[in-house]
Structure formats: structure tokens, C-alpha cells
PDB file of N, CA and C in Angstrom:
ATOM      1  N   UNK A   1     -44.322 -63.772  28.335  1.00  0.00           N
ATOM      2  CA  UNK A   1     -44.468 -63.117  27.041  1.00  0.00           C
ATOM      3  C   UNK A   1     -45.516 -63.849  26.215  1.00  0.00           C
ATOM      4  N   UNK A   2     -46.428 -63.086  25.377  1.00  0.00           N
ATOM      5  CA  UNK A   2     -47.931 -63.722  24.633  1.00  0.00           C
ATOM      6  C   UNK A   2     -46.793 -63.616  23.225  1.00  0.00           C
ATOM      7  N   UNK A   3     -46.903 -65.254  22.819  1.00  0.00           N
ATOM      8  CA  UNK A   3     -46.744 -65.657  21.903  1.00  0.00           C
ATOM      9  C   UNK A   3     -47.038 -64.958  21.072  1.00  0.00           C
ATOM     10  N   UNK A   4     -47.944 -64.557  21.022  1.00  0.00           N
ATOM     11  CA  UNK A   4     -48.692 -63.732  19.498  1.00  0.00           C
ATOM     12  C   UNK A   4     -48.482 -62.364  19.460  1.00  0.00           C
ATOM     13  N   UNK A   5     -47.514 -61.734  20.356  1.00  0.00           N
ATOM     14  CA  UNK A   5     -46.442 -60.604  20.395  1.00  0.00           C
ATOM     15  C   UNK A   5     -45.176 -60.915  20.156  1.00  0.00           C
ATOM     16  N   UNK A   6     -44.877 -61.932  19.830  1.00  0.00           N
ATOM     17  CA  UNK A   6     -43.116 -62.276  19.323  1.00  0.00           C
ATOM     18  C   UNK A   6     -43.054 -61.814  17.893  1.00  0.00           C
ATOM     19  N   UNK A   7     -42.141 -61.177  17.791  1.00  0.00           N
ATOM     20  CA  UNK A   7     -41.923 -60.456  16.265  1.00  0.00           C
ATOM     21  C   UNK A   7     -41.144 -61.569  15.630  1.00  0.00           C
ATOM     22  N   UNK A   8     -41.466 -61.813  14.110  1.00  0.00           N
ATOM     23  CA  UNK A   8     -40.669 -62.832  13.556  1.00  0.00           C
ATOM     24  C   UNK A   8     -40.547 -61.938  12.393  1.00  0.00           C
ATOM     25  N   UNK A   9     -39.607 -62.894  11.569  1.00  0.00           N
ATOM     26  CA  UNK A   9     -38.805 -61.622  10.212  1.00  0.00           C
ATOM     27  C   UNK A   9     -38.726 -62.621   9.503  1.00  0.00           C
ATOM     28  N   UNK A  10     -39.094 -62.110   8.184  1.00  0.00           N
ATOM     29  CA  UNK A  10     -39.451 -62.476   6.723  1.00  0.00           C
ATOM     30  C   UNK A  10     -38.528 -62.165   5.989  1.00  0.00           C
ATOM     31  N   UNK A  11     -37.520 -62.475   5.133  1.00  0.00           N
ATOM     32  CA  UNK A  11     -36.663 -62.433   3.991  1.00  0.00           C
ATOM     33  C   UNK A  11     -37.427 -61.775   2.740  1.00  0.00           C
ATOM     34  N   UNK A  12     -37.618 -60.841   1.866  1.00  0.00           N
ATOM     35  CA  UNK A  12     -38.108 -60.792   0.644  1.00  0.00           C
ATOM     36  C   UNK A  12     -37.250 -60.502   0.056  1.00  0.00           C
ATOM     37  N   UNK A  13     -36.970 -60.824  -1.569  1.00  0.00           N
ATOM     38  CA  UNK A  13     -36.233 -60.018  -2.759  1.00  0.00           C
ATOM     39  C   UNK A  13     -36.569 -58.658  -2.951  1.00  0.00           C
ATOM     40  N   UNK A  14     -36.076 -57.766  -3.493  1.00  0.00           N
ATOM     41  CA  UNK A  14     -36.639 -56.481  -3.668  1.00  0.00           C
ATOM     42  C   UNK A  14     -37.663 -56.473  -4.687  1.00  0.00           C
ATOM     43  N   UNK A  15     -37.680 -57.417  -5.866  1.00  0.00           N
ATOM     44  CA  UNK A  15     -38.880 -57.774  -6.592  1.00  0.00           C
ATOM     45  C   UNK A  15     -39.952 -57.882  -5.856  1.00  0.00           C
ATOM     46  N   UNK A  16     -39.964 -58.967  -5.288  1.00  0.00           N
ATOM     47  CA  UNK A  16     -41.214 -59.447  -4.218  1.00  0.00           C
ATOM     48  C   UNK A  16     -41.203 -58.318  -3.567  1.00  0.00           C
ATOM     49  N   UNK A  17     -40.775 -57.687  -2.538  1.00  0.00           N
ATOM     50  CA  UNK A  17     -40.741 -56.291  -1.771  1.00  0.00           C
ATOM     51  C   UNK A  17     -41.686 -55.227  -2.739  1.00  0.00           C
ATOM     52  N   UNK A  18     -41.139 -55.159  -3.702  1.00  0.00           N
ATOM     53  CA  UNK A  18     -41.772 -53.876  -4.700  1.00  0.00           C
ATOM     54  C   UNK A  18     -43.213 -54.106  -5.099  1.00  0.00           C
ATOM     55  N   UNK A  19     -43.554 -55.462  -5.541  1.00  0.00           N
ATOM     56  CA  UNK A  19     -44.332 -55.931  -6.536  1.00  0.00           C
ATOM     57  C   UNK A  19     -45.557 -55.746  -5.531  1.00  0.00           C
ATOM     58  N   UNK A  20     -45.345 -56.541  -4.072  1.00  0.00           N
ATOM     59  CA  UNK A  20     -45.831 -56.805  -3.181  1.00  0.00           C
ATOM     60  C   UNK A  20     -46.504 -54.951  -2.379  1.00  0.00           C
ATOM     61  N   UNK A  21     -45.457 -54.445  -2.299  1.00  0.00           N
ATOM     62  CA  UNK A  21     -46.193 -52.978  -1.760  1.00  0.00           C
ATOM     63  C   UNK A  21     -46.735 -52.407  -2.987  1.00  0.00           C
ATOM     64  N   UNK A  22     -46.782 -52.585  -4.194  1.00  0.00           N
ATOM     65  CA  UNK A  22     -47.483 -52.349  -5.237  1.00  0.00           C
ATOM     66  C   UNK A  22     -48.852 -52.454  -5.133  1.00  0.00           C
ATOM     67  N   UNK A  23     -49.210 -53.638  -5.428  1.00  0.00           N
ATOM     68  CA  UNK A  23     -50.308 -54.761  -4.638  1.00  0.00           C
ATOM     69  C   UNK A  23     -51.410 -54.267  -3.678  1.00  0.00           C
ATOM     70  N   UNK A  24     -50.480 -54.104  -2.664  1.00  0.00           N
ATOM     71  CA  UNK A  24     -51.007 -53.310  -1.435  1.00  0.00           C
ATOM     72  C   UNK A  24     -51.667 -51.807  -1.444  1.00  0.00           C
ATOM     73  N   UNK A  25     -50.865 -51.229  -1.855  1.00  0.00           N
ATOM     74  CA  UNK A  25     -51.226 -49.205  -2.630  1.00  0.00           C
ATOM     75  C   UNK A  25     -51.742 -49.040  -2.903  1.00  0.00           C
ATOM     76  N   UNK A  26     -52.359 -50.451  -4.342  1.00  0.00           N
ATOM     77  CA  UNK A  26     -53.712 -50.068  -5.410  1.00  0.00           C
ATOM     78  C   UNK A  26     -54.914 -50.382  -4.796  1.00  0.00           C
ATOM     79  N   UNK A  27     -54.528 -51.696  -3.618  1.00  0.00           N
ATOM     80  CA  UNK A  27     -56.086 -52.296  -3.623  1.00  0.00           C
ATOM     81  C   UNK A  27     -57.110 -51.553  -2.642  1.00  0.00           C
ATOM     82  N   UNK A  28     -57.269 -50.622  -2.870  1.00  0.00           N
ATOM     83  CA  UNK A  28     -58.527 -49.745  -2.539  1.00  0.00           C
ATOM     84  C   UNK A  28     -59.918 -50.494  -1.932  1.00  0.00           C
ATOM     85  N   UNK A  29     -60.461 -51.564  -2.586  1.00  0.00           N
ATOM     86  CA  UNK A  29     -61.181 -52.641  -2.384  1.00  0.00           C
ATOM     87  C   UNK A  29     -61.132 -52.923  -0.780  1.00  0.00           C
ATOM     88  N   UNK A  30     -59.933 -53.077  -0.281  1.00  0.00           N
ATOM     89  CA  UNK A  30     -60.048 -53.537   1.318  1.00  0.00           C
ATOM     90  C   UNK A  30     -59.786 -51.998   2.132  1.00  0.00           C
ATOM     91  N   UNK A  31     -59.152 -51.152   1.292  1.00  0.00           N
ATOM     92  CA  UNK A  31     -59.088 -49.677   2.459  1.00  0.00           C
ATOM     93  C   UNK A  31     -60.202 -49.683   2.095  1.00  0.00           C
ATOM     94  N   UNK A  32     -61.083 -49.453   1.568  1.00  0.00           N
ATOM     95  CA  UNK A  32     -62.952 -48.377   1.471  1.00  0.00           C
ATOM     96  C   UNK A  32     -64.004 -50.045   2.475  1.00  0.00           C
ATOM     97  N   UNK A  33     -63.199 -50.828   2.291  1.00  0.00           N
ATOM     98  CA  UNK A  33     -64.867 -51.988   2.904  1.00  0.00           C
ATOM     99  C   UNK A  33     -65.276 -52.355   2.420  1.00  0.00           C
ATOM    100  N   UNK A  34     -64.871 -52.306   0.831  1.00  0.00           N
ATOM    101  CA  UNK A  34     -65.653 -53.014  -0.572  1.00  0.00           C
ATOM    102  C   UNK A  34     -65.529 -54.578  -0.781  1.00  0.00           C
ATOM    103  N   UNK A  35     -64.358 -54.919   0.147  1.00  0.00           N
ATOM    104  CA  UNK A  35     -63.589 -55.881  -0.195  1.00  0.00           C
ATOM    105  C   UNK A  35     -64.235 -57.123   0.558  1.00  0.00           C
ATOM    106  N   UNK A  36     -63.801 -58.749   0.535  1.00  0.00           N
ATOM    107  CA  UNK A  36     -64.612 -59.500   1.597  1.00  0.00           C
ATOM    108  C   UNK A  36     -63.421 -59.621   2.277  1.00  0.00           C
ATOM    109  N   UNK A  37     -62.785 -58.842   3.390  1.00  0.00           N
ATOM    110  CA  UNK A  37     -62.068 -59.357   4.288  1.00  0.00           C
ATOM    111  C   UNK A  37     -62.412 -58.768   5.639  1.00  0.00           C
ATOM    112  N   UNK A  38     -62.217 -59.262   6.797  1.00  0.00           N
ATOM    113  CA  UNK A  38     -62.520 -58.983   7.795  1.00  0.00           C
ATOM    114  C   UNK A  38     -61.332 -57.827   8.131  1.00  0.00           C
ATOM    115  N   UNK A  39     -61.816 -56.935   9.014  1.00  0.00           N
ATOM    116  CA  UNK A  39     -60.967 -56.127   9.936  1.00  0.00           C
ATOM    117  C   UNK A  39     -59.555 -56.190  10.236  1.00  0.00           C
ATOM    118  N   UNK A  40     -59.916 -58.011  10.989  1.00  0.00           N
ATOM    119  CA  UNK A  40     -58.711 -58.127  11.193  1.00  0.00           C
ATOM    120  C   UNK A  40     -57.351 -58.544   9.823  1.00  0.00           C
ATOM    121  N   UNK A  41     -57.749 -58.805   9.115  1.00  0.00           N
ATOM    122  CA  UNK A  41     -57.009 -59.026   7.783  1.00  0.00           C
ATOM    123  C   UNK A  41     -56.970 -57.386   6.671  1.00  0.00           C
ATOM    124  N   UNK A  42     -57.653 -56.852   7.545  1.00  0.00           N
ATOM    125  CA  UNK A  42     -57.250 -55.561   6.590  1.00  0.00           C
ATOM    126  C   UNK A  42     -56.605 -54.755   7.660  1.00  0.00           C
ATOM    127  N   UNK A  43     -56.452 -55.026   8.877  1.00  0.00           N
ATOM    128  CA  UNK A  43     -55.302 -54.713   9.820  1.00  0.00           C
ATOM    129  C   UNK A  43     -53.899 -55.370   9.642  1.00  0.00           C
ATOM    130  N   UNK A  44     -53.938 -56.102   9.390  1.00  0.00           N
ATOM    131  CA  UNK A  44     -52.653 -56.544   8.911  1.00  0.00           C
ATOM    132  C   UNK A  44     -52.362 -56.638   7.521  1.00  0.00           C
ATOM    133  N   UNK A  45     -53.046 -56.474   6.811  1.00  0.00           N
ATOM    134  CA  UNK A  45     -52.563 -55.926   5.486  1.00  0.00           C
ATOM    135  C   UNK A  45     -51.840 -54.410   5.083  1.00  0.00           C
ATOM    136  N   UNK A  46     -52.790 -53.799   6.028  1.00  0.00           N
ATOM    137  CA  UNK A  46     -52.204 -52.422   6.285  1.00  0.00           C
ATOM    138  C   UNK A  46     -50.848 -51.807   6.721  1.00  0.00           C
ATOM    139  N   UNK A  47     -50.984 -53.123   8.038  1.00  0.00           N
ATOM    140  CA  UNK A  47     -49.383 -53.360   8.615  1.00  0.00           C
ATOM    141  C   UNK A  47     -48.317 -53.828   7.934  1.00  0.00           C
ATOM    142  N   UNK A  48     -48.791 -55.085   6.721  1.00  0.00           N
ATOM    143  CA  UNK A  48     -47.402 -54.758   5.872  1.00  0.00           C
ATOM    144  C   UNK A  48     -46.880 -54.165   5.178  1.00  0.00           C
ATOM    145  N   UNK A  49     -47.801 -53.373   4.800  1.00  0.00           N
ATOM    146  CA  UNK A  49     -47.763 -51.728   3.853  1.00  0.00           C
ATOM    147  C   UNK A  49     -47.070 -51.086   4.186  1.00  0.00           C
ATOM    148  N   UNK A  50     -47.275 -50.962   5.504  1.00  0.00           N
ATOM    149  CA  UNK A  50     -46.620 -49.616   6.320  1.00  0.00           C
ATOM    150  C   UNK A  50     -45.397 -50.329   6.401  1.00  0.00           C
ATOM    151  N   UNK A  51     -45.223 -51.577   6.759  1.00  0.00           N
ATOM    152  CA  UNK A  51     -43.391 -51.640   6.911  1.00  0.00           C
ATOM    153  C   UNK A  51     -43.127 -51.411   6.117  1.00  0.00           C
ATOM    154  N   UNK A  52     -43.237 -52.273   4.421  1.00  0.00           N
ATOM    155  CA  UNK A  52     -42.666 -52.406   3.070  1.00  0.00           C
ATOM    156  C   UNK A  52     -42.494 -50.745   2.934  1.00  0.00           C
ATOM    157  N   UNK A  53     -43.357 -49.999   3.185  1.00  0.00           N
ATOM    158  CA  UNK A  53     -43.019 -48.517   3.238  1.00  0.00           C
ATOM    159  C   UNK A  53     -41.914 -48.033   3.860  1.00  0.00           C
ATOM    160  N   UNK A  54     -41.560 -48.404   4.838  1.00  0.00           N
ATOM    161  CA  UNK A  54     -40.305 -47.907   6.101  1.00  0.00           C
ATOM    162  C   UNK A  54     -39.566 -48.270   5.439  1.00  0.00           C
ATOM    163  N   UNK A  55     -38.830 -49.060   4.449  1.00  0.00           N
ATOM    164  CA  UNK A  55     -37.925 -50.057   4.030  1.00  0.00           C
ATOM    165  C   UNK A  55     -37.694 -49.537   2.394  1.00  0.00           C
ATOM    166  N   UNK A  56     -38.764 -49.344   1.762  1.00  0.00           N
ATOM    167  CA  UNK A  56     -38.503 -49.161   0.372  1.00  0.00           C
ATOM    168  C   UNK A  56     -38.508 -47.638  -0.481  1.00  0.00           C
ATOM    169  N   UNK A  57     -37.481 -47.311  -0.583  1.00  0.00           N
ATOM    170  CA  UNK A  57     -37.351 -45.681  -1.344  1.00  0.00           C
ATOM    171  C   UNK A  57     -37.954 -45.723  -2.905  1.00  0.00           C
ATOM    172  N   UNK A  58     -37.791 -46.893  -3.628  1.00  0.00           N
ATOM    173  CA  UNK A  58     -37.989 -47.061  -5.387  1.00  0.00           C
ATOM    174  C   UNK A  58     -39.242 -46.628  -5.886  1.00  0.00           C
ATOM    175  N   UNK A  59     -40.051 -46.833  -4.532  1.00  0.00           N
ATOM    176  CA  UNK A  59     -41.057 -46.158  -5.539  1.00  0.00           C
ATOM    177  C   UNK A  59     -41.014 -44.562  -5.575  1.00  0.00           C
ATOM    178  N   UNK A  60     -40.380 -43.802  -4.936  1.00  0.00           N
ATOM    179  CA  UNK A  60     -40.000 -42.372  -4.942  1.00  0.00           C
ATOM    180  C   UNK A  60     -39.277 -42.033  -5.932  1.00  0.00           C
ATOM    181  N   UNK A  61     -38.244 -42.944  -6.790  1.00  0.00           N
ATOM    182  CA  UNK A  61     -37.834 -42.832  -7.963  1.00  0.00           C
ATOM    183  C   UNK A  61     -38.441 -42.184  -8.972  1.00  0.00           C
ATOM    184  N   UNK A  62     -37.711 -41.761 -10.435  1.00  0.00           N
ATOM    185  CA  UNK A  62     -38.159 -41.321 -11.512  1.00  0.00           C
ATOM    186  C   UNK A  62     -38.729 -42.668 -12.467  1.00  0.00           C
ATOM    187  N   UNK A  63     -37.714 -43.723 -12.674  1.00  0.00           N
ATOM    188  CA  UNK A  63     -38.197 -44.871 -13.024  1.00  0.00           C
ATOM    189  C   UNK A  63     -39.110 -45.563 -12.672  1.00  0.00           C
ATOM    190  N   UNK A  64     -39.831 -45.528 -11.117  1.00  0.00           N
ATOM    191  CA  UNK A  64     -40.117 -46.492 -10.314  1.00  0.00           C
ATOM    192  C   UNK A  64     -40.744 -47.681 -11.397  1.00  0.00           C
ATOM    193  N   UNK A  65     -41.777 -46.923 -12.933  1.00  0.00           N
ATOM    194  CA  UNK A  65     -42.983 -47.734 -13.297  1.00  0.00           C
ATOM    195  C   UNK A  65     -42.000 -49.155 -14.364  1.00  0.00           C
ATOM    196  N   UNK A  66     -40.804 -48.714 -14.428  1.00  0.00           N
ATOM    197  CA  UNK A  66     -39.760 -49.720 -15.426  1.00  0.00           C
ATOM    198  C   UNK A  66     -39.311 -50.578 -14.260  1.00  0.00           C
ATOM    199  N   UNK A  67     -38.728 -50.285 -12.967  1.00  0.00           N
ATOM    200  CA  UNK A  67     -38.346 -50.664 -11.970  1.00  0.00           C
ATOM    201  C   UNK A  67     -39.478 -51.829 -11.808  1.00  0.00           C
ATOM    202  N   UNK A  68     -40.361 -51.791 -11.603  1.00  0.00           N
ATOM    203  CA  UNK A  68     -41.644 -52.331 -11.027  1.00  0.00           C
ATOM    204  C   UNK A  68     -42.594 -53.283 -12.414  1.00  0.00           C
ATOM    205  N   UNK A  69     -42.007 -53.077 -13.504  1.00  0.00           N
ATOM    206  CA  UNK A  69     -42.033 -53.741 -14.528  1.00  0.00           C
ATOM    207  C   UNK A  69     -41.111 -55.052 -14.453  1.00  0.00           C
ATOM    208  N   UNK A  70     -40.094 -54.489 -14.456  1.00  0.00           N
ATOM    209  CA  UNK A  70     -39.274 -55.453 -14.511  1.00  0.00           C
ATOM    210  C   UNK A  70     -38.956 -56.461 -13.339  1.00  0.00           C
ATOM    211  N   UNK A  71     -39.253 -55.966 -12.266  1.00  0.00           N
ATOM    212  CA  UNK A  71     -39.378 -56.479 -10.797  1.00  0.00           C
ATOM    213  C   UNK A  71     -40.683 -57.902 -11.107  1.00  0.00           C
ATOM    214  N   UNK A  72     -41.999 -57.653 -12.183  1.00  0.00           N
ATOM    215  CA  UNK A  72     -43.243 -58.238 -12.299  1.00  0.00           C
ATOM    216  C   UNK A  72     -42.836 -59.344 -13.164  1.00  0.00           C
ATOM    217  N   UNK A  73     -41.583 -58.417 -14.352  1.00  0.00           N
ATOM    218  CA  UNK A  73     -40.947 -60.167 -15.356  1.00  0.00           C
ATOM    219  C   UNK A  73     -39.885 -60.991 -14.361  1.00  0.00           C
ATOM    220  N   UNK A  74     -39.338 -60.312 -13.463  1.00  0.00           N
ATOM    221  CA  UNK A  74     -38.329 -61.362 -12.774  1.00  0.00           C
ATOM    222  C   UNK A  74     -39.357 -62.356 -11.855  1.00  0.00           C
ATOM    223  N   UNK A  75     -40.374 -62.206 -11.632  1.00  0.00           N
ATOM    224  CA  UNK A  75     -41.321 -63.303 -10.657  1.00  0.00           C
ATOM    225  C   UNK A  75     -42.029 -63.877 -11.344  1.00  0.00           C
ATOM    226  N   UNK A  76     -42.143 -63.598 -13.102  1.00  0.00           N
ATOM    227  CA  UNK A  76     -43.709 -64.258 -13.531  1.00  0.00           C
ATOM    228  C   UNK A  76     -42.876 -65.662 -13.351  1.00  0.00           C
ATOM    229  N   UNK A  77     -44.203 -66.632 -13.513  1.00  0.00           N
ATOM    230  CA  UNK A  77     -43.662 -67.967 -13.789  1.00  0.00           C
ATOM    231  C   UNK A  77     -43.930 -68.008 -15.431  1.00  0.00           C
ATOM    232  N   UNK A  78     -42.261 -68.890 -15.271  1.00  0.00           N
ATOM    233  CA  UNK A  78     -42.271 -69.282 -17.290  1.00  0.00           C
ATOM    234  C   UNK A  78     -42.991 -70.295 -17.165  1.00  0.00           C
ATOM    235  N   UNK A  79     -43.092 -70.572 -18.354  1.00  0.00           N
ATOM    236  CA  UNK A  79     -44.025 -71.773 -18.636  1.00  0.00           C
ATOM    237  C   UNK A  79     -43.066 -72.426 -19.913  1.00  0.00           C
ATOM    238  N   UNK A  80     -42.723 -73.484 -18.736  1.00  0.00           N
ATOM    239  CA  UNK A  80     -42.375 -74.719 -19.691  1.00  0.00           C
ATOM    240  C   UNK A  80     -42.449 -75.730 -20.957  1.00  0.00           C
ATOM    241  N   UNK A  81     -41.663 -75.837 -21.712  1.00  0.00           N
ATOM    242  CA  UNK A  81     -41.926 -75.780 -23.219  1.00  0.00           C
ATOM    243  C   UNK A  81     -42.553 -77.522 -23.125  1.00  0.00           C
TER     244      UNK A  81
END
């Protein structure tokens, strides 16, 4: 078996999950070629899209844009007084 075919699995919060296929949806920049990443990094960017897609219904919601708000305040970092 080629090592670099072993599937490994990632834990995310549904914040991170949301925020993260958010992220992914808008950036147009690497789907059109505008972007500086190679092929192979916009092949696998693509690929986590498409899972976070298989996995996540919220953005099909009526709320999704409060959902996805609030998903962006549960990850910011505070800043310490």
C-alpha cells in the first residue's frame, strides 16, 4: 500500500467546519488561476471543499449568514487586556 493513499481523519468544530468551507466557496482567486498556487494545491483545496460539502447542511439554512457570523466570533482570537 503507497503511503500517500492512506486516508487519515481530521477532527473539526462545526465553527472551524463552517468558517473553513466559507473560505473555500468565496476564493475564486485559486478556481479562475488568478491565484499563486500550484495545481496541485488547488487540487486539494478543492478536495476539502468537496468533503466539508458532503458533511455540512448549514449553509442550506435560512440563517446560514448569523450561523456563520457567529461561528467567525467563536474562533476570533481575544486579545488580552
Amino acid at each position: 500500500m503507497n503511503l500517500l493513499n492512506t486516508k487519515i481523519s481530521i477532527e473539526l468544530n462545526m465553527a472551524e467546519a463552517i468558517v473553513i468551507a466559507n473560505f473555500l466557496a468565496r476564493q475564486n482567486d485559486f478556481k479562475n488561476g488568478t491565484a499563486n498556487v500550484d495545481n496541485y494545491e488547488k487540487r486539494a483545496l478543492w478536495n476539502l471543499e468537496c468533503l466539508l460539502e458532503k458533511v455540512l447542511t448549514e449553509p442550506l439554512i435560512n440563517n446560514y449568514g448569523d450561523l456563520l457570523n457567529r461561528a467567525k466570533e467563536l474562533l476570533a482570537d481575544k486579545e488580552e487586556d
